[in-house]
Protein backbone atom coordinates (compact mmCIF):
# COMPACT_ATOMS: atom_id res chain seq x y z
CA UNK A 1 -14.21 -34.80 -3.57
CA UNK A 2 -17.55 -36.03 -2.03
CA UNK A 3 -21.08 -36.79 -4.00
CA UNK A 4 -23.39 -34.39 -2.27
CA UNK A 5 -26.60 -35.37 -4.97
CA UNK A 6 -28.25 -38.22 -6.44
CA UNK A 7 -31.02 -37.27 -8.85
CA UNK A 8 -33.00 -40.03 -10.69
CA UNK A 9 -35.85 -39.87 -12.81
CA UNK A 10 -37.35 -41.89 -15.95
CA UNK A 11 -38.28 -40.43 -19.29
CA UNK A 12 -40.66 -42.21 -21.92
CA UNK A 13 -40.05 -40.85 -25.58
CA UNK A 14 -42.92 -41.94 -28.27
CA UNK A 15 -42.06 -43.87 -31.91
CA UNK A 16 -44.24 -42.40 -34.60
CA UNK A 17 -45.39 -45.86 -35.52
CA UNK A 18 -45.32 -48.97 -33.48
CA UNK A 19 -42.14 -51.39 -34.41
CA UNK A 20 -41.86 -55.18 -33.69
CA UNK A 21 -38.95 -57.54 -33.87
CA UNK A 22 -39.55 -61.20 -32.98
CA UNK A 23 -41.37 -61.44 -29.40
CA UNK A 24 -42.30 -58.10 -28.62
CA UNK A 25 -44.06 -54.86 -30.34
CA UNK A 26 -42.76 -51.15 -29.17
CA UNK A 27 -44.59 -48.10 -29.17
CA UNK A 28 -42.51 -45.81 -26.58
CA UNK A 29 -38.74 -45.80 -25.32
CA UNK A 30 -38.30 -45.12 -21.86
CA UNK A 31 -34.85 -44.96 -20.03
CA UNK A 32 -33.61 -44.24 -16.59
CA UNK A 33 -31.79 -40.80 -16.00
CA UNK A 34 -29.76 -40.11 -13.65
CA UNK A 35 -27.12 -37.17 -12.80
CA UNK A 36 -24.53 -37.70 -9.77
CA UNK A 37 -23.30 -34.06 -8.43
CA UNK A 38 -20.08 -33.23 -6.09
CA UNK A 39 -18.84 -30.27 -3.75
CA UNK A 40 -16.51 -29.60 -6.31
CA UNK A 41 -18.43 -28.98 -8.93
CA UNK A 42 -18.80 -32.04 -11.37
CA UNK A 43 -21.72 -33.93 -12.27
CA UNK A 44 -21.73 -37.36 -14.19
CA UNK A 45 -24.64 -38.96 -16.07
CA UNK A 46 -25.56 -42.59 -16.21
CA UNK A 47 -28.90 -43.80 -18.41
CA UNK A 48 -30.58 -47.32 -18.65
CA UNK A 49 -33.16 -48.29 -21.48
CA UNK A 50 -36.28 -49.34 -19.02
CA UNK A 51 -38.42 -51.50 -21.04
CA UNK A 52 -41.37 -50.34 -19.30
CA UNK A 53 -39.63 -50.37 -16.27
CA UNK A 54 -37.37 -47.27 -16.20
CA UNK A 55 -39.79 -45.58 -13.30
CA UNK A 56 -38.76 -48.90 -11.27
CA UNK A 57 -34.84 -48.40 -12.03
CA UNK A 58 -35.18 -44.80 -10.86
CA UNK A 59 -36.74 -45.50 -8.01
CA UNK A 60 -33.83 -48.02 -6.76
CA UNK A 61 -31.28 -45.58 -7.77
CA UNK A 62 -33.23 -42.63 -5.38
CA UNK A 63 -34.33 -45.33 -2.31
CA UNK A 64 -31.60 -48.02 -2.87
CA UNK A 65 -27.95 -46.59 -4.18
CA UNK A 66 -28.10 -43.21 -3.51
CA UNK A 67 -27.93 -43.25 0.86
CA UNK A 68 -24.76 -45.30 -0.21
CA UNK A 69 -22.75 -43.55 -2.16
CA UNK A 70 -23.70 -39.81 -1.05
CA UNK A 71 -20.64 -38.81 0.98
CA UNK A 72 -18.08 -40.45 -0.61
CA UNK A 73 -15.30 -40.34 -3.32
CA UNK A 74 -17.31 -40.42 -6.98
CA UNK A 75 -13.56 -41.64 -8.03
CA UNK A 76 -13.75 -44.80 -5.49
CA UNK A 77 -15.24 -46.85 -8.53
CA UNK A 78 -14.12 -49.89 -7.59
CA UNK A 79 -14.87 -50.10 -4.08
CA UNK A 80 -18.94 -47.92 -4.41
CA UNK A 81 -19.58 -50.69 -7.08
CA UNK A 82 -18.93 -53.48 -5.17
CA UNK A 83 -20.68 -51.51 -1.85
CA UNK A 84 -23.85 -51.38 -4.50
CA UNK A 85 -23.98 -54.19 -5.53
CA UNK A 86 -23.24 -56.24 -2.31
CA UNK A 87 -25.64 -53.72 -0.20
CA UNK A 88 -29.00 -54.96 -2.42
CA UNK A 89 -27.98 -58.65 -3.10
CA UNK A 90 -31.10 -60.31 -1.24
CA UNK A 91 -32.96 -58.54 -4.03
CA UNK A 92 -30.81 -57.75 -6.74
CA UNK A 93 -27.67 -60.02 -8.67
CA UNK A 94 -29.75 -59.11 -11.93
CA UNK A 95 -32.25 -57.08 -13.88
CA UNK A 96 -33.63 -53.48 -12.55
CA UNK A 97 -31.04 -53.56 -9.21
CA UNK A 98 -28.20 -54.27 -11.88
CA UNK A 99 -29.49 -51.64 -14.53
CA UNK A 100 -29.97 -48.89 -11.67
CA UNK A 101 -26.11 -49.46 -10.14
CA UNK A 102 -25.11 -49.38 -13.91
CA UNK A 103 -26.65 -45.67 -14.07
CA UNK A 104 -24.79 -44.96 -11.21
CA UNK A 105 -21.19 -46.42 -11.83
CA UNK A 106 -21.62 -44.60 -15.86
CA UNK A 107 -21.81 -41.21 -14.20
CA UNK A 108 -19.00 -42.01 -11.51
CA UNK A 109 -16.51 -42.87 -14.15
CA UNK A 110 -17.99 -39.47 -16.07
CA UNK A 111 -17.44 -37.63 -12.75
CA UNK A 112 -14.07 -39.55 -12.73
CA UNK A 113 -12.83 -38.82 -16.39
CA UNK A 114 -13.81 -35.15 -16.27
CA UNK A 115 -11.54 -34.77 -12.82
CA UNK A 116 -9.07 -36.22 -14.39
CA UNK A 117 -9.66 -33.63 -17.88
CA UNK A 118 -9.64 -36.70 -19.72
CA UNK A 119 -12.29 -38.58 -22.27
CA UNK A 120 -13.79 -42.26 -20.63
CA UNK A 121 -11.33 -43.33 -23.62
CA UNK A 122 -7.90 -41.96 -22.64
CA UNK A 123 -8.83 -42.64 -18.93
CA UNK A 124 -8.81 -46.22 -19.72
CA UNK A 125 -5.89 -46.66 -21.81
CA UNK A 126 -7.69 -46.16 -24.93
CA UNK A 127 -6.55 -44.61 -28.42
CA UNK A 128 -8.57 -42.79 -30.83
CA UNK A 129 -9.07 -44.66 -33.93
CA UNK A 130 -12.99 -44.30 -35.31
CA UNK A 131 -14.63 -47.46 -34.29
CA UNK A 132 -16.31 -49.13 -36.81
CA UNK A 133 -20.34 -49.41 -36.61
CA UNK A 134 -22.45 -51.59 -38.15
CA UNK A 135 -26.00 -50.32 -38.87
CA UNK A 136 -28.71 -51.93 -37.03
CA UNK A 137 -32.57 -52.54 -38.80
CA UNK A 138 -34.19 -54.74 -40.14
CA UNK A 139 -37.19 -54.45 -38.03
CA UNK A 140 -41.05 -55.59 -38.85
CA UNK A 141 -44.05 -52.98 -39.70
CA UNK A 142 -47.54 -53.96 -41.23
CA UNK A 143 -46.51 -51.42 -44.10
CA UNK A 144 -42.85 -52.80 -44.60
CA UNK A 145 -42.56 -55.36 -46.73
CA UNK A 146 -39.86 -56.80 -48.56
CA UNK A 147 -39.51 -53.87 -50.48
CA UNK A 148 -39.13 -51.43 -47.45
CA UNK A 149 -36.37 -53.81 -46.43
CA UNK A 150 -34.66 -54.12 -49.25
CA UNK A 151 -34.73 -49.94 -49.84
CA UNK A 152 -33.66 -49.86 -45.78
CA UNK A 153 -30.10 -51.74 -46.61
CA UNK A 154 -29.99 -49.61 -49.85
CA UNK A 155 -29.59 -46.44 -47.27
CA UNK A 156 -26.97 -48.93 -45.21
CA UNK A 157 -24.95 -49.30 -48.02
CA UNK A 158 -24.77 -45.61 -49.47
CA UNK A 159 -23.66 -44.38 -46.35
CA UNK A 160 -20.62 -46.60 -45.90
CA UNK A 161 -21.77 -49.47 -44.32
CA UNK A 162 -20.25 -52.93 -44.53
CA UNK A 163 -22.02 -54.46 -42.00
CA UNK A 164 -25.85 -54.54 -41.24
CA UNK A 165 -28.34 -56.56 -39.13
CA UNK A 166 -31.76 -57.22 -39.84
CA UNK A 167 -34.54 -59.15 -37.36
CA UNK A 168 -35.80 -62.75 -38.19
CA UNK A 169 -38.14 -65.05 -36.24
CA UNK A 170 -41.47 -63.44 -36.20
CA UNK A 171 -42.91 -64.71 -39.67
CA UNK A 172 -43.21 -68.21 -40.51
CA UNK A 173 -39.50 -69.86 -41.60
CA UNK A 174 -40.03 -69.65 -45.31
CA UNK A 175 -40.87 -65.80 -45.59
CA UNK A 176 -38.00 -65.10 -42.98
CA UNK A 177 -35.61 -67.26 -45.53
CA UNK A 178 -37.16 -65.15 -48.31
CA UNK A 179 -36.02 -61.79 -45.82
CA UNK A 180 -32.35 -63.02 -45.55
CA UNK A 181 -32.16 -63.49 -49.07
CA UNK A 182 -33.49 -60.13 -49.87
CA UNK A 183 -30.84 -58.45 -47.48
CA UNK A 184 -27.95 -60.56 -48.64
CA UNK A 185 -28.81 -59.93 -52.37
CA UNK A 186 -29.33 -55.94 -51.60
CA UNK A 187 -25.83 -55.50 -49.53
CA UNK A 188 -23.91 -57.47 -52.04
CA UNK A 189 -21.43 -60.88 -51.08
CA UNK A 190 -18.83 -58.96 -50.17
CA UNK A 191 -20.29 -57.08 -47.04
CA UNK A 192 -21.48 -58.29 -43.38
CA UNK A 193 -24.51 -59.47 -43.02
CA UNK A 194 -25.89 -60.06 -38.58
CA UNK A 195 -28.87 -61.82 -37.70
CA UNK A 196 -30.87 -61.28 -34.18
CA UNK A 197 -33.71 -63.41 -33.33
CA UNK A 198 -34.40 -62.14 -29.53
CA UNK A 199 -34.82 -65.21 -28.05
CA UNK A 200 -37.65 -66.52 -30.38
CA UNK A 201 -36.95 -70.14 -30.40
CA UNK A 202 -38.06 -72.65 -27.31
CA UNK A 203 -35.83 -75.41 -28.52
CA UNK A 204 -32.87 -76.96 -30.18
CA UNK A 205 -35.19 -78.23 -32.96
CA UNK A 206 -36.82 -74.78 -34.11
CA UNK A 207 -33.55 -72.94 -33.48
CA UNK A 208 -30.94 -74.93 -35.57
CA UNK A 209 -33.92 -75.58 -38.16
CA UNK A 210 -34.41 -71.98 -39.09
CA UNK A 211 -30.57 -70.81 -38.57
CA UNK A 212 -29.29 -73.72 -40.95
CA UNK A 213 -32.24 -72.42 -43.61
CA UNK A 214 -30.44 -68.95 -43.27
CA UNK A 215 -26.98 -70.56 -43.50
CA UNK A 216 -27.09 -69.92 -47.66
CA UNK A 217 -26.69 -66.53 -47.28
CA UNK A 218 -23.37 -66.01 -44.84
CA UNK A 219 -24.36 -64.92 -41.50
CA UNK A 220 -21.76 -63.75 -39.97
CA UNK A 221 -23.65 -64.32 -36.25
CA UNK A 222 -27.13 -65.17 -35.30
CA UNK A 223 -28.18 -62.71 -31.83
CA UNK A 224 -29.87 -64.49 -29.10
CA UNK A 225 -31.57 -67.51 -30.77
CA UNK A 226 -32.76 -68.50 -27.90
CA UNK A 227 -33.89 -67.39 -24.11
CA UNK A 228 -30.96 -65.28 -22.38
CA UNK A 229 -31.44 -67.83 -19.50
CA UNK A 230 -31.02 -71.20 -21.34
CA UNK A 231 -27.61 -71.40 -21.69
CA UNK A 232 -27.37 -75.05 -22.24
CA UNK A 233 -29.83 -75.21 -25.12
CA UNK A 234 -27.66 -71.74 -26.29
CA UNK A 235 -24.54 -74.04 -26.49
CA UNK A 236 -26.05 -76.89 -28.17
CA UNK A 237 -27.63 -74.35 -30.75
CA UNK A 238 -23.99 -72.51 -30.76
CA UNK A 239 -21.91 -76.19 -31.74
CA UNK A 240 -24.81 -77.10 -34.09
CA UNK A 241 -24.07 -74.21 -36.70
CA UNK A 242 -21.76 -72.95 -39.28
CA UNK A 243 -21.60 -69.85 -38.03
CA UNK A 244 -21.60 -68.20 -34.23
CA UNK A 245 -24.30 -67.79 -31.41
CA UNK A 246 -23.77 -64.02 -30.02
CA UNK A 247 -25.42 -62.87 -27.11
CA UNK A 248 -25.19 -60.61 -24.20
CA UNK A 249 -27.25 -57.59 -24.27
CA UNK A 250 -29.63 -59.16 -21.57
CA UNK A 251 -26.88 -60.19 -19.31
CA UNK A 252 -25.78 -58.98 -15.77
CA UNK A 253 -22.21 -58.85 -14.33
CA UNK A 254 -19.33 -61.20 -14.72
CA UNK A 255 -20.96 -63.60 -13.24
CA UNK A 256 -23.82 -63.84 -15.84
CA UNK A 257 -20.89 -63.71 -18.65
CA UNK A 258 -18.34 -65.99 -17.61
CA UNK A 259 -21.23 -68.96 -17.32
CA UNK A 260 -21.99 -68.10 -21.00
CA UNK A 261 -18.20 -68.37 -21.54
CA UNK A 262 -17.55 -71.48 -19.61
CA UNK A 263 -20.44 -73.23 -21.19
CA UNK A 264 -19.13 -72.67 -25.08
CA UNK A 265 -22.76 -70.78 -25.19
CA UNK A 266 -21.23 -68.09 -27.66
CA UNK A 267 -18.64 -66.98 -29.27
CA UNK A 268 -19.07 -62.97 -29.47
CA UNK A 269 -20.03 -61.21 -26.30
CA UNK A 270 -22.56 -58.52 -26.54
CA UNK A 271 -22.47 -56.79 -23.47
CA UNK A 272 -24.45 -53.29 -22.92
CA UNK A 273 -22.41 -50.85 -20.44
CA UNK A 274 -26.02 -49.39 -18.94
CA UNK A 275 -27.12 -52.63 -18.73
CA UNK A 276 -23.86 -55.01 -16.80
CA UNK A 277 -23.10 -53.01 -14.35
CA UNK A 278 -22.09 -50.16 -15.75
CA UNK A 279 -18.14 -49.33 -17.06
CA UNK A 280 -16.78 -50.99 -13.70
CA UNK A 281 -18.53 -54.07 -14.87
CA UNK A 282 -18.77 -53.78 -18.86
CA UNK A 283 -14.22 -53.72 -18.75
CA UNK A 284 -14.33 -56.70 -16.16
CA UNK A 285 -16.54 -58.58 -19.01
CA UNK A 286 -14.28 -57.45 -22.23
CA UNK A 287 -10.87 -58.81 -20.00
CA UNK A 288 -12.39 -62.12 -19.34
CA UNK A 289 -13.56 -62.41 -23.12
CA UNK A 290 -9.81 -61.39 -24.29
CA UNK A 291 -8.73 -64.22 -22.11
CA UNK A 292 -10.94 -66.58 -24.14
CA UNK A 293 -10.06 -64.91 -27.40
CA UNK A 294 -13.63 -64.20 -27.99
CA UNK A 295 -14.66 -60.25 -29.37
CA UNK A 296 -16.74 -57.87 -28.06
CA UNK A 297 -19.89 -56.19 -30.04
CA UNK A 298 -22.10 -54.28 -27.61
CA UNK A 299 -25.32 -53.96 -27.74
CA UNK A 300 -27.06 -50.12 -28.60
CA UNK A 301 -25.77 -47.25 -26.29
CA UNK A 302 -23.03 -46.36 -28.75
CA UNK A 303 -22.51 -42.79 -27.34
CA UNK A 304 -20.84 -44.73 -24.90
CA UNK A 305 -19.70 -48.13 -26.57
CA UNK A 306 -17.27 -45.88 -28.85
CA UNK A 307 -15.65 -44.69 -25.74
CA UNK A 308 -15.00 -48.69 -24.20
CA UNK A 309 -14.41 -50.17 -27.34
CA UNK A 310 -11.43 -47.81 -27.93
CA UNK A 311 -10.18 -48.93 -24.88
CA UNK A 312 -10.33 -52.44 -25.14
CA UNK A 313 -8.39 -55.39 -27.59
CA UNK A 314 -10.84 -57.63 -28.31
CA UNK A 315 -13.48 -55.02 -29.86
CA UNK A 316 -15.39 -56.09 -32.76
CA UNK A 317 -17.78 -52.99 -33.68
CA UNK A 318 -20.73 -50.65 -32.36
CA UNK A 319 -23.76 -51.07 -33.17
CA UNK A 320 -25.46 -48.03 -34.52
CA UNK A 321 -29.23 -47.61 -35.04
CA UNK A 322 -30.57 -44.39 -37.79
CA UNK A 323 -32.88 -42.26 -36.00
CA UNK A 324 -35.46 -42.28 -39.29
CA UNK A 325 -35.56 -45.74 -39.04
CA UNK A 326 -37.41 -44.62 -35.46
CA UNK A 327 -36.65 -47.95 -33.71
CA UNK A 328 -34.25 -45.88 -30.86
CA UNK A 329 -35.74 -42.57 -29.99
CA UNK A 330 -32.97 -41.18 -26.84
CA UNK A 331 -31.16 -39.26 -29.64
CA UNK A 332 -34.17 -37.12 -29.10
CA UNK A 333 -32.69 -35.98 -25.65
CA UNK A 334 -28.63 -36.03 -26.65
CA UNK A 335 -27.25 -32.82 -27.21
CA UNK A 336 -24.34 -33.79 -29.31
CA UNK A 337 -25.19 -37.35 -30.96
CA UNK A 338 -22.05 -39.04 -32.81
CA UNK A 339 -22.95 -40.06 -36.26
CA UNK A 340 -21.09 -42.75 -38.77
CA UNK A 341 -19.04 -41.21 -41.29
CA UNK A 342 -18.05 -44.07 -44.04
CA UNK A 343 -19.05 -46.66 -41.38
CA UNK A 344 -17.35 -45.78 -38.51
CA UNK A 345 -17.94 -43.50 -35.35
CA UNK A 346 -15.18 -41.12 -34.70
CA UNK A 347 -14.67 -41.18 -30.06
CA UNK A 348 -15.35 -37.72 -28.69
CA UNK A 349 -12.22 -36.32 -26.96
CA UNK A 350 -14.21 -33.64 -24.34
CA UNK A 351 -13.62 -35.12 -20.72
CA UNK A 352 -16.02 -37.35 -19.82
CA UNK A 353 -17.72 -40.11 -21.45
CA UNK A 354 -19.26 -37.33 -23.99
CA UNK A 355 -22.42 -37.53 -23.76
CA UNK A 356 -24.90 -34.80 -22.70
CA UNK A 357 -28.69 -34.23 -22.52
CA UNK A 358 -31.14 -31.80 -23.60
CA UNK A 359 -32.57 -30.65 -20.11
CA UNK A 360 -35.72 -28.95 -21.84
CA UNK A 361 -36.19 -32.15 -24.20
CA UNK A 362 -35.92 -34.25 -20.82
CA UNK A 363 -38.47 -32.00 -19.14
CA UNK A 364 -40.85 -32.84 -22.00
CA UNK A 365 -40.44 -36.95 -22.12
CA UNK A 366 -40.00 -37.08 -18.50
CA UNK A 367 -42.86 -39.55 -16.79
């Protein structure tokens, strides 16, 4: 079997209203597409969320990745990943080169499973228990308010939900205290309550002040309290609290995660398969966790996640965003989205990873 076409391109799909969480303020979603075809027939799909910068990841995979791996065996995995990532070094290790071989490897191992007539799941060892999800919200708009939040978790909890996660860190300390305690009242003692604070705090002061206010209310984690990058202010944040530092979503390879690892930084990983390197990378990552007895929770992308997570020992749960909530829009473009049913995500069994896309709904977003 031999890759005979790369195609790349980036798609930008609008919110209805623009939606903030602590440092930034969305009004689009854009993500990297890209489809990998063969002489035999199959074609694999890999996606990246782009930030703004999904034209830039397709343009690495179309000038960059593709002259590399046209030609050869989609099912060489192991060997085309470490060609990528090798060949654009001098300019890559992290960020867009990283996201763009991550589209790449996704739809290899899709190209891989469906040879084999097999889901991602079952060609990794996996079983096929649903995999629990936790529903992701809790995010800031002028017309929100308290009682939008508290009516948000409401909808959580009705549809089987034991675990949510709401933002903090973009209103001063005392109305963010006066969120938790809202979401913690609405979903109940008994039920999960996740915190993610994307990197708001620039020190050890601001960040154990405000997570020790929220302490009251049982956190079970606190997401990215500080910068991705400061890893030693991450681990003095992570042995100041109660309750544990999780991070992940941000970082690149196993390089990026076995620093976090070694340092004590966290104690959940939160790796994002489109993000690490794609599923070459994102099973390397899981491993060295299990070796550390430390779970993985990946971040968005749970079309895929459900697939890796049922493969691996140390998963904790998906995360799962509501499309009404319009915070993630690229449900807009799946043709067969996997919903929660009592809290939990049941792993499609078609060969492949699962997922396909709307071709006229890509036409329309596409940039």
């Amino acid at each position: 079997m031999e890759i005979t076409e790369v195609e790349a391109y980036p798609v930008s799909i609008p919110l209805d209203s623009p939606v903030s969480f602590a440092t930034r303020t969305l009004e689009e979603r854009d993500h990297a597409i890209v489809y990998v075809r063969t002489d035999e027939g199959h074609e694999g799909l890999g996606y990246s969320l782009g930030y703004g910068g999904a034209p830039l990841v397709a343009d690495a995979v179309s000038d960059l990745l593709a002259p590399m791996v046209l030609g050869e065996d989609p099912r060489d995995t192991e060997r085309l990943w470490r060609e990528m990532f090798d060949g654009t070094v001098q300019i890559g290790r992290k960020g867009v080169m990283v996201r763009a071989i991550s589209c790449v490897d996704i739809a290899l191992w899709d190209i891989k499973a469906k040879a084999a007539g097999m889901s991602l799941a079952k060609l990794l060892g996996g079983g096929t228990e649903p995999i629990p999800a936790y529903a992701s919200g809790g995010y800031y708009r002028e017309d929100k308010g308290l009682s939008g939040l508290r009516e948000e978790m409401e909808t959580y909890v009705e549809r089987g939900h034991d675990t949510v996660k709401m933002k903090v860190g973009r209103l001063p300390l005392e109305e963010e205290v006066e969120r938790v305690r809202v979401v913690r009242e609405t979903i109940g003692p008994d039920r999960t309550l996740l915190m993610d604070a994307n990197g708001k705090w620039k020190n050890k002061q601001e960040a154990v002040r405000a997570c020790r206010a929220f302490g009251e209310y049982d956190p079970y984690f606190i997401e990215e309290p500080v910068m991705p990058d400061s890893v030693d202010l991450m681990r003095e944040v992570n042995a100041a609290l109660d309750y544990p530092v999780a991070a992940g979503e941000l970082e690149f390879s196993r390089y990026g995660f076995a620093e976090l690892l070694r340092e004590n930084a966290v104690e959940i990983v939160q790796p994002d398969v489109t993000v690490v390197g794609g599923v070459t990378e994102f099973m390397k990552v899981a491993h060295t966790a299990a070796t550390y007895d430390i779970p993985v929770a990946p971040h968005y992308n749970w079309d895929l996640h459900v697939q890796l997570l049922a493969a691996i020992e140390n998963g904790l749960f998906a995360e799962y965003f509501y499309r009404e909530t319009d915070v993630k829009s690229f449900d807009d473009v799946v043709d067969n989205p996997v919903t929660p049913e009592d809290g939990a995500i049941e792993v499609p069994d078609r060969p492949g990873h699962g997922v396909t896309l709307d071709r006229d709904a890509l036409d329309e977003f596409r940039v």
